[in-house]
Each structure stands twice: as structure tokens, then as C-alpha cells.
N, C-alpha and C. Protein backbone atom coordinates (compact mmCIF):
# COMPACT_ATOMS: atom_id res chain seq x y z
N UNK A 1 1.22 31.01 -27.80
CA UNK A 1 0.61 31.10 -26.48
C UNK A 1 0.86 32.50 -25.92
N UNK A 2 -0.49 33.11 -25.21
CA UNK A 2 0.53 34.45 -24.85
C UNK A 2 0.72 34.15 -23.13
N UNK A 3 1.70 35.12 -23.23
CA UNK A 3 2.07 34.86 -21.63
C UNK A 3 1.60 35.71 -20.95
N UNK A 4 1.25 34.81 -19.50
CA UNK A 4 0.70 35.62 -18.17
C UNK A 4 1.93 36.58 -17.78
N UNK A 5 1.77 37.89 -17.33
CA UNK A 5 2.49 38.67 -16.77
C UNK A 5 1.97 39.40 -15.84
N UNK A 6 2.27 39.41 -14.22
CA UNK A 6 2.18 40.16 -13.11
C UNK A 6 3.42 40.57 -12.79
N UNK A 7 3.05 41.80 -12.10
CA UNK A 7 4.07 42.41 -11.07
C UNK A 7 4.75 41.55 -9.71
N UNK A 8 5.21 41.50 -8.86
CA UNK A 8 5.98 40.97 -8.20
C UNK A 8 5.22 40.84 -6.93
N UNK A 9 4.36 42.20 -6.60
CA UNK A 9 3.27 42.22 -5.78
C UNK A 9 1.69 41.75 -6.47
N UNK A 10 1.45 41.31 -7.59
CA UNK A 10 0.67 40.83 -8.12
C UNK A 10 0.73 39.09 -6.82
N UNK A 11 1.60 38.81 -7.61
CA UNK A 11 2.46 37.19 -7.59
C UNK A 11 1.88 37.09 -6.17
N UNK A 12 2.69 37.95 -5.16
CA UNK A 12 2.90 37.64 -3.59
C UNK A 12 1.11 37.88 -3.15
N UNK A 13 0.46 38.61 -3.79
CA UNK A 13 -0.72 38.72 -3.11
C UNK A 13 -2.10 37.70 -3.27
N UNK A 14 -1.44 36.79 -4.61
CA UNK A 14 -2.26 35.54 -5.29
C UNK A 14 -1.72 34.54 -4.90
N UNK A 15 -0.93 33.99 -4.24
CA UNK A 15 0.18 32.85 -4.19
C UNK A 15 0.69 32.80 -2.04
N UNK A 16 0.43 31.57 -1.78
CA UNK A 16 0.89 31.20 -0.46
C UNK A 16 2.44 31.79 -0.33
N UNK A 17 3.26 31.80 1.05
CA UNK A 17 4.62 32.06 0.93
C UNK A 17 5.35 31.33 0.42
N UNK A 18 5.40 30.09 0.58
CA UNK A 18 5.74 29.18 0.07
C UNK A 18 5.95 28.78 -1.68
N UNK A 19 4.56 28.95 -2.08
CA UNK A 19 3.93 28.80 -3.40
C UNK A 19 4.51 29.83 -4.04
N UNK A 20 4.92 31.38 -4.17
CA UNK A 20 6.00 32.63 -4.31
C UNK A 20 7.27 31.80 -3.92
N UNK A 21 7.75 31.30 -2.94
CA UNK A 21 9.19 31.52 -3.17
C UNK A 21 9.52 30.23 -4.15
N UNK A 22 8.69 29.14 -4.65
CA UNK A 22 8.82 28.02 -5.38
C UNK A 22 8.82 28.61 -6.75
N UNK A 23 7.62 29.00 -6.87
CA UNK A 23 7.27 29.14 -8.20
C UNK A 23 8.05 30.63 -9.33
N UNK A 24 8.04 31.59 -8.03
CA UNK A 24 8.65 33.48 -8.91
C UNK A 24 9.83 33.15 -8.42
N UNK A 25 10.40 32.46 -7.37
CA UNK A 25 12.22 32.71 -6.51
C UNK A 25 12.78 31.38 -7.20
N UNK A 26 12.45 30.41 -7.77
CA UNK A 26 12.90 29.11 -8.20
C UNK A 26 13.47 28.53 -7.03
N UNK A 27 12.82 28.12 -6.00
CA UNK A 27 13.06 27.70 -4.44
C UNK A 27 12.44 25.97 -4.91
N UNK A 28 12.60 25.80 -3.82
CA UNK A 28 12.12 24.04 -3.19
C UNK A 28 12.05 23.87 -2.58
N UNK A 29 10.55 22.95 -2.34
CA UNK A 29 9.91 22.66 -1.08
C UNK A 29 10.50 21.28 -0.70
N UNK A 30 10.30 20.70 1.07
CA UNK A 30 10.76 20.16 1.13
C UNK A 30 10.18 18.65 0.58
N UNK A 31 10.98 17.94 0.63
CA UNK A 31 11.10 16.25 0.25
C UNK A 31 9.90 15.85 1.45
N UNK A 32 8.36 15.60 0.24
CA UNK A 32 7.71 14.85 1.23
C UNK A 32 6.31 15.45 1.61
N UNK A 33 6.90 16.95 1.23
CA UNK A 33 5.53 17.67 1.72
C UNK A 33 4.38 17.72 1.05
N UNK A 34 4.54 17.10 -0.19
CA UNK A 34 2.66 16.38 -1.01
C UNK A 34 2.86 15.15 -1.28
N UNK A 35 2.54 14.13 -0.26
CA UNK A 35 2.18 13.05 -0.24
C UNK A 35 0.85 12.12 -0.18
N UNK A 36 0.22 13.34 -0.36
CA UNK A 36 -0.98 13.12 -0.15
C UNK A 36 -2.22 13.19 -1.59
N UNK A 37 -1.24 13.47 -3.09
CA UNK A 37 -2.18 13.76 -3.52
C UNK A 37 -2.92 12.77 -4.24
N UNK A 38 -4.46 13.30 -5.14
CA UNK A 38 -5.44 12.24 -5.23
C UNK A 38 -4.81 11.67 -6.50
N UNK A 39 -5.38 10.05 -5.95
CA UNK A 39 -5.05 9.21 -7.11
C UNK A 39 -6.12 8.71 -8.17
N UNK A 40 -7.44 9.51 -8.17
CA UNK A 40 -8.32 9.67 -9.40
C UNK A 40 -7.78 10.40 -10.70
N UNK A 41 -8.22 10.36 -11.67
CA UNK A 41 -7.67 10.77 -13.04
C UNK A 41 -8.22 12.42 -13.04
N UNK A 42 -7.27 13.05 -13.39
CA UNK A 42 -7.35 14.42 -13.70
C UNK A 42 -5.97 14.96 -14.28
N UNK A 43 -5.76 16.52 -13.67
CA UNK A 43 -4.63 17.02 -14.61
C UNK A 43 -4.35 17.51 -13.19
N UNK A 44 -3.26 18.05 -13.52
CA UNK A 44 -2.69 18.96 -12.24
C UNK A 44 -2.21 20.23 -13.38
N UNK A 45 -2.74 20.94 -12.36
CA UNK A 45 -2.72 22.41 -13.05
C UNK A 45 -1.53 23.68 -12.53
N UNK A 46 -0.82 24.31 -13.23
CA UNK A 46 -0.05 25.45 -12.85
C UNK A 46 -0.61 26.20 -11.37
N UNK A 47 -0.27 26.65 -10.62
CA UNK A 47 -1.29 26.82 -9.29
C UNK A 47 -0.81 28.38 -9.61
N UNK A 48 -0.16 28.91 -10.76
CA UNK A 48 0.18 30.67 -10.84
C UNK A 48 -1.18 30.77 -11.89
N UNK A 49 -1.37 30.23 -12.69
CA UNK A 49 -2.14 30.64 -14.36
C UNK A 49 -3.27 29.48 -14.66
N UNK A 50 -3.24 28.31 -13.65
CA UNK A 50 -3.93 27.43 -14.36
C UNK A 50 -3.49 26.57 -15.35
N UNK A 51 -2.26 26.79 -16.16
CA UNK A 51 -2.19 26.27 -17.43
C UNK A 51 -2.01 24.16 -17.23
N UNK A 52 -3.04 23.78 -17.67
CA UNK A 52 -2.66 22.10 -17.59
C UNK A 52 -0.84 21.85 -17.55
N UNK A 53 -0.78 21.52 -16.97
CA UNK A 53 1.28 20.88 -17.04
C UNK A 53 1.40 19.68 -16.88
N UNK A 54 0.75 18.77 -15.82
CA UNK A 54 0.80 17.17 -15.95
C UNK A 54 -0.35 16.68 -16.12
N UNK A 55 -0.19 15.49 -15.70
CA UNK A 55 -1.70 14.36 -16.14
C UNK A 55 -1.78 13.54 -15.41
N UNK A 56 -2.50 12.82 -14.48
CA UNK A 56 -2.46 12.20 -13.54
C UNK A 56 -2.38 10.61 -13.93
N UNK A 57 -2.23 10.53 -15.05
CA UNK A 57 -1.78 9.11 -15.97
C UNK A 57 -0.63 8.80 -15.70
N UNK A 58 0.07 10.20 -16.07
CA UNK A 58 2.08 10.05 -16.46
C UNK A 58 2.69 10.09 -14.98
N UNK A 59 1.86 10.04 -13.99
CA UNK A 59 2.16 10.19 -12.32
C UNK A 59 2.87 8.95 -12.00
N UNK A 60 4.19 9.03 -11.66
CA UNK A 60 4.94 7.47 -10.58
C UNK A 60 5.27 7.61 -9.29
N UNK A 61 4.96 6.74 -8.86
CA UNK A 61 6.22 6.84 -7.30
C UNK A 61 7.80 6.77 -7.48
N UNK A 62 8.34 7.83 -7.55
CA UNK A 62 9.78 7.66 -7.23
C UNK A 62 10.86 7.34 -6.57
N UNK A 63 10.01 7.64 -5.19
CA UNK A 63 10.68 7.49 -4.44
C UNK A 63 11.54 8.60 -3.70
N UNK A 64 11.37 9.62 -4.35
CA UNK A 64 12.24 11.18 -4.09
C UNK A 64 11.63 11.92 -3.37
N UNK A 65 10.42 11.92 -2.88
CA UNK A 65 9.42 12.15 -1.84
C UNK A 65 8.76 14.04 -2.73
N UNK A 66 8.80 13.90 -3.98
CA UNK A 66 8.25 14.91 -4.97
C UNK A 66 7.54 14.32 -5.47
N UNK A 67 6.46 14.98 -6.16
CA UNK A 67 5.14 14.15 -7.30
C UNK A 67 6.26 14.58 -8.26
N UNK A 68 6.41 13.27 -8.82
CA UNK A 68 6.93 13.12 -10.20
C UNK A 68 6.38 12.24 -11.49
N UNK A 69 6.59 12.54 -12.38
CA UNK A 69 5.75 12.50 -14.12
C UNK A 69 6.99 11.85 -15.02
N UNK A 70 6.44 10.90 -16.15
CA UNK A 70 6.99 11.03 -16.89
C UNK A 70 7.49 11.92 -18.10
N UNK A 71 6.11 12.52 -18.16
CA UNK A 71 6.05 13.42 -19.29
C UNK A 71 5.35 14.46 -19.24
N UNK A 72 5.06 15.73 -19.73
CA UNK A 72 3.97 16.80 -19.47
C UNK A 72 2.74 16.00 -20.20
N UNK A 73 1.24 17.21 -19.66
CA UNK A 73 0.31 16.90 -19.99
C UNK A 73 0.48 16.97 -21.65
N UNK A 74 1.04 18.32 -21.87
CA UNK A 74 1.43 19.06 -23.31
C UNK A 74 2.31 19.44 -23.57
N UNK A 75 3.11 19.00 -23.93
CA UNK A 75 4.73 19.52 -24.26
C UNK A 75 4.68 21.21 -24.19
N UNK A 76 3.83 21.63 -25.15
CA UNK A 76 3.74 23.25 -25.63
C UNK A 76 3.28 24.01 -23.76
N UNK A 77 3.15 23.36 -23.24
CA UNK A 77 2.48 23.45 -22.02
C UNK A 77 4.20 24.27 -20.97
N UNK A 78 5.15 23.07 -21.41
CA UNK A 78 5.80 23.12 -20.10
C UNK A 78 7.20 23.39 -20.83
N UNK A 79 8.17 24.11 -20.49
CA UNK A 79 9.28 24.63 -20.99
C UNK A 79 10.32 24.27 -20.48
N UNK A 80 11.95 24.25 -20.99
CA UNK A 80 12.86 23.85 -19.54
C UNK A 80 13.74 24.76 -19.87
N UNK A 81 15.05 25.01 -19.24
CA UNK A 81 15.57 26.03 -18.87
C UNK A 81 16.66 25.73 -18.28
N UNK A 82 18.35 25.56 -18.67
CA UNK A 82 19.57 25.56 -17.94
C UNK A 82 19.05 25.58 -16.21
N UNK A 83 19.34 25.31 -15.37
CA UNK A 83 19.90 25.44 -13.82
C UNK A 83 21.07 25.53 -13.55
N UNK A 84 21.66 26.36 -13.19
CA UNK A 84 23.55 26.49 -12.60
C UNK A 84 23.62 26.47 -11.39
N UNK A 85 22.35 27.36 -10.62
CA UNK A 85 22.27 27.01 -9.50
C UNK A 85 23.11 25.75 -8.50
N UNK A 86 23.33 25.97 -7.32
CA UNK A 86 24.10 25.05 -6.35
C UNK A 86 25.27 24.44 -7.25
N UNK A 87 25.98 24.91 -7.84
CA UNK A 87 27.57 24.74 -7.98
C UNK A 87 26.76 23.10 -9.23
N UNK A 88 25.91 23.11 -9.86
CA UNK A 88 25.24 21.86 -10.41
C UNK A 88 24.91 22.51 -11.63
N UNK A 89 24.93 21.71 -12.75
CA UNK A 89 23.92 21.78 -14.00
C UNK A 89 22.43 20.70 -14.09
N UNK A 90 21.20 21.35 -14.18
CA UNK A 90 20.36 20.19 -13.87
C UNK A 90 19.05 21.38 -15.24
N UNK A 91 18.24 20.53 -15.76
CA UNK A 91 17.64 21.12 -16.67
C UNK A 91 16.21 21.39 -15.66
N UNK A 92 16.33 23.02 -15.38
CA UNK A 92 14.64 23.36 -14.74
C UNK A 92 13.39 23.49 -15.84
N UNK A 93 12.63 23.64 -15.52
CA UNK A 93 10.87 22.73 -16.09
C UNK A 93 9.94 24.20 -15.37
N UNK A 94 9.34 24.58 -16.79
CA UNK A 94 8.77 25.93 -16.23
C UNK A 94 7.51 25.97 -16.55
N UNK A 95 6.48 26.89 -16.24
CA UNK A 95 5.07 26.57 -17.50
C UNK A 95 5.20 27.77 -18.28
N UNK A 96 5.09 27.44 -19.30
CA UNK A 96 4.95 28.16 -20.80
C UNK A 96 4.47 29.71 -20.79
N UNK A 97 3.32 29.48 -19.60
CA UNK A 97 2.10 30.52 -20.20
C UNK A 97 2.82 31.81 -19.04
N UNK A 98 3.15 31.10 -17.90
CA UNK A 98 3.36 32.38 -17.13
C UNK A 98 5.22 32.60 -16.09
N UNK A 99 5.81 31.52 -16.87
CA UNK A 99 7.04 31.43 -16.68
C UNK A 99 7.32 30.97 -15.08
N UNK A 100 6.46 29.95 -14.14
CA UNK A 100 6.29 29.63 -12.68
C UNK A 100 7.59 28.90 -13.23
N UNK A 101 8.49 28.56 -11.97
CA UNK A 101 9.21 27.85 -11.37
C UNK A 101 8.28 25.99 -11.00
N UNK A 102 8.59 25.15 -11.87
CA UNK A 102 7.99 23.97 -11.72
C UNK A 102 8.87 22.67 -10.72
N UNK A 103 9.76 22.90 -11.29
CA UNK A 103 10.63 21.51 -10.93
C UNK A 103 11.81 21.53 -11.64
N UNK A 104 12.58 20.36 -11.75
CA UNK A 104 13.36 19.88 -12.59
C UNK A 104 12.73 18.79 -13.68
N UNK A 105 13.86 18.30 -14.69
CA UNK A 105 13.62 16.92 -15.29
C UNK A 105 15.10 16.19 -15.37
N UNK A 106 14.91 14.89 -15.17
CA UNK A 106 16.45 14.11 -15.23
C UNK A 106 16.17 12.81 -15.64
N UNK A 107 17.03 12.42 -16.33
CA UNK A 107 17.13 11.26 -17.31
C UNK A 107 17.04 9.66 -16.84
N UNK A 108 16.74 9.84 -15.53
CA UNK A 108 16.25 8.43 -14.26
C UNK A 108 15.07 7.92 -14.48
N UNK A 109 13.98 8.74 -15.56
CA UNK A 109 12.61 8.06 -15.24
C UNK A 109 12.53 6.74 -15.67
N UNK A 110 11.17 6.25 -15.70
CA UNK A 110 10.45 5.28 -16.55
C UNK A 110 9.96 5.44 -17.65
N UNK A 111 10.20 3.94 -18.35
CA UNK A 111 9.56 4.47 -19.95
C UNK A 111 8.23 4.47 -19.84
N UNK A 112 7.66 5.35 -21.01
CA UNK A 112 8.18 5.26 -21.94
C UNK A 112 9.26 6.21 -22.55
N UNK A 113 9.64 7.44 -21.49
CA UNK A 113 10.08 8.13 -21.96
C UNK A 113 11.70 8.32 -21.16
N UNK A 114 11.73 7.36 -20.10
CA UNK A 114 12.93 7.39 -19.81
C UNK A 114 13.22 9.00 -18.44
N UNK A 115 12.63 9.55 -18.92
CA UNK A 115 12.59 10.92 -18.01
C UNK A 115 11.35 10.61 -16.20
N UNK A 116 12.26 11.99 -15.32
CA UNK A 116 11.71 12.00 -14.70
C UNK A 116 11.35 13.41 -14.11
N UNK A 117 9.88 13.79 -14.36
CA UNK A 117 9.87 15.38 -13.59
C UNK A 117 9.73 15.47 -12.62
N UNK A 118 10.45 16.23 -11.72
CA UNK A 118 10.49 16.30 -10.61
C UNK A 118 9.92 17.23 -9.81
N UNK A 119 8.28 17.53 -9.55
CA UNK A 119 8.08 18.58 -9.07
C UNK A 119 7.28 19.42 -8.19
N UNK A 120 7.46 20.17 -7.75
CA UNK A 120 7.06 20.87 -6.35
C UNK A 120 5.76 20.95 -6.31
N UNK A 121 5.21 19.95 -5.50
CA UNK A 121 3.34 19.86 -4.92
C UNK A 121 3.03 21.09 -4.86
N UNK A 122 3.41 22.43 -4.53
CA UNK A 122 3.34 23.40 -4.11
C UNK A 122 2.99 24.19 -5.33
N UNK A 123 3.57 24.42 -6.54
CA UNK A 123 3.50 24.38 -7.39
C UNK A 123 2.10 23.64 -8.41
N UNK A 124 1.51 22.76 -7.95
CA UNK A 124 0.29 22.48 -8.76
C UNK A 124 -0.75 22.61 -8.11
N UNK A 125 -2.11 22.73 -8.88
CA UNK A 125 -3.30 22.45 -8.18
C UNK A 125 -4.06 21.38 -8.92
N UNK A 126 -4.12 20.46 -8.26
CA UNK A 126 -5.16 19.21 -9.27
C UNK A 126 -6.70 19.50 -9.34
N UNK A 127 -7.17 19.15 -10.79
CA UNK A 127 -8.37 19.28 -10.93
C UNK A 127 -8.42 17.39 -11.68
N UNK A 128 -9.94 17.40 -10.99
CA UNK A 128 -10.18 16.15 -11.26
C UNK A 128 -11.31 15.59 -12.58
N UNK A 129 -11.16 14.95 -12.90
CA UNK A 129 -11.70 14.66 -14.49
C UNK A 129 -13.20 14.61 -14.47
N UNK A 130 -13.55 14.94 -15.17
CA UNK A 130 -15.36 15.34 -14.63
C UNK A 130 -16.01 13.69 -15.28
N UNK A 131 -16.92 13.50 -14.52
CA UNK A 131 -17.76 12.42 -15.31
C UNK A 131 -17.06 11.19 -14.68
């Protein structure tokens, strides 16, 4: 896959404030703030590159007030990455193509896979399944 690469002022001038400090600062939005999204079949897309990352299949209610997944759309899609951050070890969840800040994943989900991704509305853009 090759990877997306911008400058720092690339990032900030394509991307909400918010959507920059989530995705290039590895920040978090708060608990709650996409509750709203659609429950027709599509993908939810990287909101830096586009790249597909979930699927609106593998979508649960958690309860954690984050859109959370069991699984990526494409494994090759979505990457993870140590967190040390906040005095914690927690495995962060990146996209492949342009290295965004996604979420976490933790071992609470539903099967089939037992996992749960945890991740920032802010961070995706859904596209909906044509036809």
C-alpha cells in the first residue's frame, strides 16, 4: 500500500480542529459526540485519505458513547500501535494508508471476534452502499 503523506499544514488546512487534533495529535473526542450515525449499510471511511476502515455490518452499541466495530472493513486497511500514553498501556488502531489517529481496540467486544474498536466519529466519514 503506499502511504499518504502531507505536511502538518497540509493536514490543518484539509481537516476540522477537532478532526487534526484526533486524527495527526492522537487526541479524543468526547464520549457521545456521534450518536447520530446512519444505520443503512455502507463503509465508513478514513475522513484524512478515504481509505475504507470499517463496515457498517461489524457496527455495535457499546455502550461507551464511541462508534464501535468488531472488526475492520480490511485488516490490511487498519494498523495498531503500542499506546503509553496516560500512565496506561492500551493498543491504538491507525489507517494504513496515511497513518490518522483512529481509536483504540480492547479485548471486551462481541463475537465473533471478541474485540472491540473503539473509535472517534470524528475520525470517519460514512459512505453509503449504492443500489
Amino acid at each position: 500500500m503506499e502511504k499518504l503523506v502531507k505536511t502538518d499544514a497540509e493536514w490543518r488546512a484539509q481537516l476540522s480542529d477537532l478532526a487534526y487534533k484526533v486524527t495527526r495529535k492522537h487526541g479524543t473526542e468526547r464520549a457521545g459526540t456521534h450518536d447520530d450515525f446512519p444505520k443503512e449499510p455502507g463503509t465508513y471511511n478514513c475522513i484524512c485519505c478515504e481509505m475504507p476502515v470499517f463496515d457498517q455490518a461489524h457496527k455495535f452499541e457499546s455502550g461507551t458513547g464511541w462508534p464501535s466495530f468488531y472488526q475492520p472493513a480490511n485488516p490490511d486497511n487498519v494498523g495498531e500501535s503500542i499506546d503509553r500514553s496516560f500512565f496506561m498501556k492500551r493498543t491504538e488502531v491507525h489507517c494504513n494508508r496515511c497513518d490518522a489517529h483512529l481509536g483504540h481496540v480492547f479485548p471486551d467486544g462481541p463475537q465473533p471476534t471478541g474485540l472491540r474498536y473503539c473509535i472517534n466519529g470524528v475520525a470517519l466519514a460514512f459512505e453509503a452502499e449504492d443500489g
